[in-house]
Protein backbone atom coordinates (compact mmCIF):
# COMPACT_ATOMS: atom_id res chain seq x y z
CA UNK A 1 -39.91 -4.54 -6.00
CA UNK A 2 -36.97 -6.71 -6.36
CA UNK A 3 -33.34 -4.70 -6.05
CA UNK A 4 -31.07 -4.17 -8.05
CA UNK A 5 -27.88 -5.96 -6.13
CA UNK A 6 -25.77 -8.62 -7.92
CA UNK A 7 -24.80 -11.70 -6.54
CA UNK A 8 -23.11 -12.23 -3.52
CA UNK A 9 -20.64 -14.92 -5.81
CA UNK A 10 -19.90 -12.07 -7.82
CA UNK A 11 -18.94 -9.54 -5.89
CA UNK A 12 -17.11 -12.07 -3.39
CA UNK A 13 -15.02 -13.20 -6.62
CA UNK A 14 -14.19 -9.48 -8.02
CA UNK A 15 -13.42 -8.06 -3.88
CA UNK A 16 -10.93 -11.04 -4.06
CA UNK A 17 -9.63 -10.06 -7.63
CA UNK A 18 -9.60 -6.44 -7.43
CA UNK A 19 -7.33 -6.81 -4.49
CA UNK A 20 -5.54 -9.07 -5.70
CA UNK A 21 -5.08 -7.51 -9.53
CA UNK A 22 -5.40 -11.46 -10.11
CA UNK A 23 -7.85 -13.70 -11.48
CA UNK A 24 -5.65 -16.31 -10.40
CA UNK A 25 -5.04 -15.63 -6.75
CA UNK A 26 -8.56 -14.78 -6.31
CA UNK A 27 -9.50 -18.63 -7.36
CA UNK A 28 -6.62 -19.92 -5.56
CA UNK A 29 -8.28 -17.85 -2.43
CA UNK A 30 -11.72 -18.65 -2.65
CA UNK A 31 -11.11 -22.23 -3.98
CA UNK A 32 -12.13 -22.25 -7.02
CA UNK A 33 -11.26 -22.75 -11.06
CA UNK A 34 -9.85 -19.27 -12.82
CA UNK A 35 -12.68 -19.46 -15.27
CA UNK A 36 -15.19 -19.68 -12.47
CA UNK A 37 -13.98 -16.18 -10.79
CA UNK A 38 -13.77 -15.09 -14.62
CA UNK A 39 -17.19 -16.00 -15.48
CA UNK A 40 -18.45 -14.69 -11.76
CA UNK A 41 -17.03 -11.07 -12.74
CA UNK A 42 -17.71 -11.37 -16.58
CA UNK A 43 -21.17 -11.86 -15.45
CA UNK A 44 -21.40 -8.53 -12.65
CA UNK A 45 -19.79 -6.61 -15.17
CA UNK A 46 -22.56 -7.37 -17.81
CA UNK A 47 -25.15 -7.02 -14.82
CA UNK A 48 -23.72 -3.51 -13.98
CA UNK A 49 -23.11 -2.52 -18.28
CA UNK A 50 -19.26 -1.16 -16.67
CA UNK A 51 -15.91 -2.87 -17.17
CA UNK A 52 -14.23 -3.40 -13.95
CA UNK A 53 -10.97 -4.68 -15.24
CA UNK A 54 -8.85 -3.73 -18.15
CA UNK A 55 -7.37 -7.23 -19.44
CA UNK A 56 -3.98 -8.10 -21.52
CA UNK A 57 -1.19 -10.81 -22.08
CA UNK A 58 0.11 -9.17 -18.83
CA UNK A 59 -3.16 -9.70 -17.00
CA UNK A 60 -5.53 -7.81 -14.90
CA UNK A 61 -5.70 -3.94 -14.26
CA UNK A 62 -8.48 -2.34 -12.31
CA UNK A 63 -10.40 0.58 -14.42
CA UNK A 64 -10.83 3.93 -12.63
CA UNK A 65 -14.82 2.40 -11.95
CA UNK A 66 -13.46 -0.66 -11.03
CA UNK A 67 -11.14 1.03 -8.23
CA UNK A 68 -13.95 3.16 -6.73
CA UNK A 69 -16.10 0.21 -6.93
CA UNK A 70 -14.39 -2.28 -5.41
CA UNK A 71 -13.49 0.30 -2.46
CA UNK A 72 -17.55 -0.17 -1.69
CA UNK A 73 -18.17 -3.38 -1.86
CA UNK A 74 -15.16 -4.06 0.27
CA UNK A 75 -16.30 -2.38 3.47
CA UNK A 76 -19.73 -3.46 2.35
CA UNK A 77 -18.66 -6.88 2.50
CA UNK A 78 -16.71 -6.55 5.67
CA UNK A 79 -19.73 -4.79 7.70
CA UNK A 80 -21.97 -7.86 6.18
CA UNK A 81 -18.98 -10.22 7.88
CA UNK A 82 -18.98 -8.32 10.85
CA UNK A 83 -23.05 -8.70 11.63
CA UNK A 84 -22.64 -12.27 10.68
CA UNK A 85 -19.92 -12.93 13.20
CA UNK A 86 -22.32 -10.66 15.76
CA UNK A 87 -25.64 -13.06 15.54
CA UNK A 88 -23.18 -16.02 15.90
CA UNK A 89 -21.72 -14.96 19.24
CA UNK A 90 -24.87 -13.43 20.29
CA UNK A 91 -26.86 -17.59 19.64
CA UNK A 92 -30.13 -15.28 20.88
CA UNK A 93 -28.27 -13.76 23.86
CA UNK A 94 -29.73 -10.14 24.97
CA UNK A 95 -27.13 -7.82 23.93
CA UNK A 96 -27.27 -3.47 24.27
CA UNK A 97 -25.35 -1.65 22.13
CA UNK A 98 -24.65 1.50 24.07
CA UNK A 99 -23.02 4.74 22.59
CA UNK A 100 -21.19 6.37 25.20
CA UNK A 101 -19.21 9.44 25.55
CA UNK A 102 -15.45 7.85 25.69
CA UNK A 103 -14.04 9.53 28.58
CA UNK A 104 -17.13 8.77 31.10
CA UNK A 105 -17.22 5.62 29.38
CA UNK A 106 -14.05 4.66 30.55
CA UNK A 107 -13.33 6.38 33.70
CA UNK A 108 -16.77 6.11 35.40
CA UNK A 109 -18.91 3.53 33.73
CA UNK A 110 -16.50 0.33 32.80
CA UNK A 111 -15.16 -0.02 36.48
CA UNK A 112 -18.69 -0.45 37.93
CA UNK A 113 -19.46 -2.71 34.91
CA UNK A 114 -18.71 -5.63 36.10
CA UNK A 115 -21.73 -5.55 38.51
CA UNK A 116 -24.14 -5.01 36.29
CA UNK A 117 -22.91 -7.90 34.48
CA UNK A 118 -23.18 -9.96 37.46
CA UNK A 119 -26.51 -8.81 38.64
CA UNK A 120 -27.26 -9.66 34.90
CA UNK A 121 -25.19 -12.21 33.12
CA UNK A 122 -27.86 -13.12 30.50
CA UNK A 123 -27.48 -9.43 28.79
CA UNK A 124 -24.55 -8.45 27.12
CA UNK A 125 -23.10 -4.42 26.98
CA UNK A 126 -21.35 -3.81 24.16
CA UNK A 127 -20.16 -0.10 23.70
CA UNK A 128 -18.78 2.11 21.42
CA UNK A 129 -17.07 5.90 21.41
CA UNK A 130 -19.96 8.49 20.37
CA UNK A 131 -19.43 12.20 21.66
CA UNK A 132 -22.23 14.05 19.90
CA UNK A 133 -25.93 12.88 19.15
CA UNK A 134 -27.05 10.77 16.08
CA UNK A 135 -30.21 9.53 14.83
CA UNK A 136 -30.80 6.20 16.53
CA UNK A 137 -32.84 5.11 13.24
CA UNK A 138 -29.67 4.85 10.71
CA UNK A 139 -27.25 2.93 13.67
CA UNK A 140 -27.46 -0.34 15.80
CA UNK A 141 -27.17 1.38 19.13
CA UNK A 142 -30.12 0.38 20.96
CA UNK A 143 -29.40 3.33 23.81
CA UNK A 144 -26.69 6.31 24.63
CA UNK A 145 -25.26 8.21 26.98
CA UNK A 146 -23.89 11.91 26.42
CA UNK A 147 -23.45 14.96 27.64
CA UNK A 148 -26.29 17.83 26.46
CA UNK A 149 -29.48 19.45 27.78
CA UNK A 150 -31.73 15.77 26.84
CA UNK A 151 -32.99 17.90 24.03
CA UNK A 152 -33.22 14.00 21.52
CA UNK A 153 -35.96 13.84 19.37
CA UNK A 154 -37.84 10.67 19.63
CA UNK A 155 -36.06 9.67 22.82
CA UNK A 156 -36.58 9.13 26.70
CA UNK A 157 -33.68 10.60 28.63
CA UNK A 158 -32.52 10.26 31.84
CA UNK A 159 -30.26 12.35 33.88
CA UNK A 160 -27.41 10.87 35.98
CA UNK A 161 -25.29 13.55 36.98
CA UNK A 162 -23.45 16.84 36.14
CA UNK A 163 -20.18 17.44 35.02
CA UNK A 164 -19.34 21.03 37.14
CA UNK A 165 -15.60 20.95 35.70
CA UNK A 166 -12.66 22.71 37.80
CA UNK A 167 -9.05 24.08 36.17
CA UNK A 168 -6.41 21.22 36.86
CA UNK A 169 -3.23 21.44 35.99
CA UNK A 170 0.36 19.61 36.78
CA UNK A 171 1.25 20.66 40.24
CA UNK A 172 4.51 22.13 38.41
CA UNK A 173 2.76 24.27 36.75
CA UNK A 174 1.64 25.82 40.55
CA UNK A 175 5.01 26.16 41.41
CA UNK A 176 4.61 25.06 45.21
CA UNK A 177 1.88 27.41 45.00
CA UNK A 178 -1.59 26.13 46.88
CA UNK A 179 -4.07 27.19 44.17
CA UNK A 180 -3.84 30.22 41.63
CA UNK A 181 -6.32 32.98 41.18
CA UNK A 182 -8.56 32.93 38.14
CA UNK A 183 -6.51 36.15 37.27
CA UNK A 184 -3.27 34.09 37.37
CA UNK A 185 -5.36 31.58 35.49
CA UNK A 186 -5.77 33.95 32.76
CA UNK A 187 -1.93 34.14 32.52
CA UNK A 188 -1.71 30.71 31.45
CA UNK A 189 -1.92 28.54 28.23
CA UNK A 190 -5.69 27.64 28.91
CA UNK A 191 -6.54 23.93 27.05
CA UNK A 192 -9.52 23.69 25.09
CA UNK A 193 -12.40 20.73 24.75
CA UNK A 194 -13.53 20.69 20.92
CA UNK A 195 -17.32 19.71 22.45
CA UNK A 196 -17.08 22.27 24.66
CA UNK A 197 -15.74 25.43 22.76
CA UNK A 198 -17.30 28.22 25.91
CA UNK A 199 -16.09 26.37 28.60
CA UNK A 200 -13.39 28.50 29.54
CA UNK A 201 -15.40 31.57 28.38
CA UNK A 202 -18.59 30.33 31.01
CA UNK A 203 -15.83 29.72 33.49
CA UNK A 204 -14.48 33.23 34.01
CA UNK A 205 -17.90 34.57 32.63
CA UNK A 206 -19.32 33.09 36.22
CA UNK A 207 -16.43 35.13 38.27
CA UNK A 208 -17.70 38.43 36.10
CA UNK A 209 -14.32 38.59 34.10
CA UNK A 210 -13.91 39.22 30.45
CA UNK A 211 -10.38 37.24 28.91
CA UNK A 212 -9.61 38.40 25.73
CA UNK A 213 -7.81 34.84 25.16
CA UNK A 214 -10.80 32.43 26.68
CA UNK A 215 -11.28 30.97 23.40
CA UNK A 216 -7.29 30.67 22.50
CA UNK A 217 -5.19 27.48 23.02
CA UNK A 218 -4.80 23.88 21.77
CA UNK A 219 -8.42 22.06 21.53
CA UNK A 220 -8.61 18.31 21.97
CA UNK A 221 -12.08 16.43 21.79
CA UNK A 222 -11.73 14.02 24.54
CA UNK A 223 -11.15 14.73 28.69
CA UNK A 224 -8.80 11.94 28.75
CA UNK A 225 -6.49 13.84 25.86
CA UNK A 226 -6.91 17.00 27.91
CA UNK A 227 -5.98 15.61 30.83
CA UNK A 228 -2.82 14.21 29.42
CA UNK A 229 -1.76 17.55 27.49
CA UNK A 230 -2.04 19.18 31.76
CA UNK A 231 0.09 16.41 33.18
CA UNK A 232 2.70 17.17 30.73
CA UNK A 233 2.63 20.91 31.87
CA UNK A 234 0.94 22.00 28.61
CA UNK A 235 -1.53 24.36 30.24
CA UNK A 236 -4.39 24.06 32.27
CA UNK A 237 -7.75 22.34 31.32
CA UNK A 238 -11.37 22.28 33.04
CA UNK A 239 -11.60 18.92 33.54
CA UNK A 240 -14.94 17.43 36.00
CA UNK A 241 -12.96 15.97 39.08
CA UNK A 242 -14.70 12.57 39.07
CA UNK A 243 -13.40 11.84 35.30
CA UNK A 244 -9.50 12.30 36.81
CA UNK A 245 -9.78 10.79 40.43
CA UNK A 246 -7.21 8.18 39.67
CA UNK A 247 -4.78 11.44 38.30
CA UNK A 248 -5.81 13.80 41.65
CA UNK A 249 -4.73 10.84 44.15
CA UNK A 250 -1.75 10.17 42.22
CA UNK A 251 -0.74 13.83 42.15
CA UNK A 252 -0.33 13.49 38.46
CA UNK A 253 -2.88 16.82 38.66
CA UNK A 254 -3.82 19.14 40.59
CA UNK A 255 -7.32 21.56 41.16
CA UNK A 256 -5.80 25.17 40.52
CA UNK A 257 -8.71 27.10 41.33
CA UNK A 258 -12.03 25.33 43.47
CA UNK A 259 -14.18 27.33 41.22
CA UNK A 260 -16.15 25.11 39.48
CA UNK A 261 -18.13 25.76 36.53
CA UNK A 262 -21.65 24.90 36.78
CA UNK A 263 -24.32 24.56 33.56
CA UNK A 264 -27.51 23.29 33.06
CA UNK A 265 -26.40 20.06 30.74
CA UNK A 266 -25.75 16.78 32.32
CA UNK A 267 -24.90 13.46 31.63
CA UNK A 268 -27.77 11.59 30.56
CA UNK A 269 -29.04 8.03 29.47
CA UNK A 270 -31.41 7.93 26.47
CA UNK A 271 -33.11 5.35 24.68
CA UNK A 272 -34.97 5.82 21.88
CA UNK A 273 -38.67 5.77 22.60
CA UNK A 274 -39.54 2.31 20.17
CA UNK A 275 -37.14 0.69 22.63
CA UNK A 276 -38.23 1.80 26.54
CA UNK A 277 -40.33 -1.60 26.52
CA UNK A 278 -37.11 -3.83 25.98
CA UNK A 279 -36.64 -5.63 29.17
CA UNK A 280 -32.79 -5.67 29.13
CA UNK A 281 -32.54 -2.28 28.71
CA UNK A 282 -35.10 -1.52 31.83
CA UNK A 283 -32.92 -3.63 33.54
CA UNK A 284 -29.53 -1.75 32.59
CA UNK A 285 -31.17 1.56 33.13
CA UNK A 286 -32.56 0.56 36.78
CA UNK A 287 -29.07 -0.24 37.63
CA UNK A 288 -27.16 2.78 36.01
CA UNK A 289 -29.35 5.38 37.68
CA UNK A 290 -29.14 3.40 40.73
CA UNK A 291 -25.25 3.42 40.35
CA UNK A 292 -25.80 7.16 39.71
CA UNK A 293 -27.61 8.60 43.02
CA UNK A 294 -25.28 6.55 44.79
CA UNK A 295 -22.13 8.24 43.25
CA UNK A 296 -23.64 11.59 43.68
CA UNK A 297 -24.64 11.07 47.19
CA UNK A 298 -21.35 9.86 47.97
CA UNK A 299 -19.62 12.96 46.33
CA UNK A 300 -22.18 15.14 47.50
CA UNK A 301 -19.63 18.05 48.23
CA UNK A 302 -17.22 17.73 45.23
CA UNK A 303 -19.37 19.62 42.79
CA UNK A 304 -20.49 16.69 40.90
CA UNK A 305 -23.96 17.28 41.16
């Protein structure tokens, strides 16, 4: 059946004009005569049976369609730009678009990157910020990794490692204090992770205490903003150690109680299962459960497992 989509002429020539609110400077942009972008959206309004432009001796005004229209086809037009530019770079190159969880992205994954990329120069990684699950079907990611229980419909999952999180704070917080009890804990403002609303709840839960205000206190979504609101002495946040090693050897934070939360959810890989045969991807996911065992057998006592 064929669609119903205008030309790509068209809408090029009324993007240009509706941002514009000129026929003129859209044909001076695009190159061409003022009666060609004037036929062009002449034309797509006909096609669509809407006016797109209110005209006078003044010139051009967008109509209340024409506004809400043009919003569309402009980020239409940009993601069509932005694909094009893609399979130009890429020239048939093997490139994964991975989804990753920002914080592990950043603090564990990208530093041991750079091998992979040398074990592998012919496949590209590309990633991009995703902290909850998604339905691989209506995006380009060819594979993710996040934090959950595996439980992805349609995928293959692999586990790497656990997150086991421990209250940090800024050592002025501690007040030249070693650590703090969990009841002195209790006393403080606790941070909260938006993906991880029980946390604190689960944390005292495991040391049989009940805290009216587990639940109470500033949420942020990502480890990295947590761990910035407890180095500027904003409260205390369960952070896993591994995602703040640069912050603990600095002194930047501190562990305020060794207590560690452990849960059943993990970080895992998955790939959806119309992908597992893709041979850069079984090459990537070799090497990051490699990387993997070798992290947690190297941190073996730091309750990363």
């Amino acid at each position: 059946m064929r669609r119903k989509i205008p030309s790509t002429t068209a809408l090029v020539c009324f993007e240009a004009a509706a941002r514009h609110e000129s026929f003129t400077k859209a044909a001076h942009e695009l190159a061409l005569t003022q009666g060609a972008v004037c036929r062009q959206i002449g034309g797509l309004e006909a096609f669509l049976n809407v006016e797109l432009f209110r005209r006078s001796r003044r010139g051009v005004k967008l109509t209340e369609a024409g506004l809400s229209y043009s919003r569309q086809v402009s980020a239409q037009l940009d993601a069509v730009e932005r694909d094009t530019l893609s399979v130009m770079r890429q020239q048939g190159a093997n490139v994964i678009e991975l989804a990753v969880v920002p914080t592990f992205g950043t603090q564990w994954l990208l530093p041991r990157l750079k091998d992979f990329q040398q074990r592998h120069p012919e496949v590209t990684v590309n990633l991009t910020n995703r902290t909850r699950p998604f339905l691989f079907a209506d995006t380009p990611f060819d594979a993710a990794i996040y934090f959950g229980d595996a439980d992805w419909s349609g995928t293959q999952s692999h586990r790497l490692m656990g997150e086991n999180p421990m209250p940090v704070c800024s050592p002025a917080l501690l007040e030249g204090q070693g650590e703090l009890d969990a009841e002195c804990l209790a006393e403080l403002p606790l941070l909260q992770q938006t993906t991880r609303p029980y946390a604190w709840r689960q944390w005292f839960g495991s040391l049989e205490m009940n805290v009216e205000r587990d639940m109470t206190g500033p949420r942020y979504e990502l480890f990295s903003m947590l761990a910035q609101a407890a180095m500027h002495e904003m409260g205390v946040a369960l952070i896993p150690p591994f995602l703040i090693q640069r912050e603990l050897e600095q002194g930047r934070l501190v562990v305020a109680n060794r207590h560690a939360l452990s849960s059943n959810k993990a970080y895992y890989l998955m790939i959806p299962e119309r992908k597992v045969e893709s041979a850069s991807l079984r090459a990537f996911r070799d090497w990051l459960l490699t990387q993997a065992r070798l992290y947690v057998a190297q941190h073996a006592g730091d309750a990363l497992t």
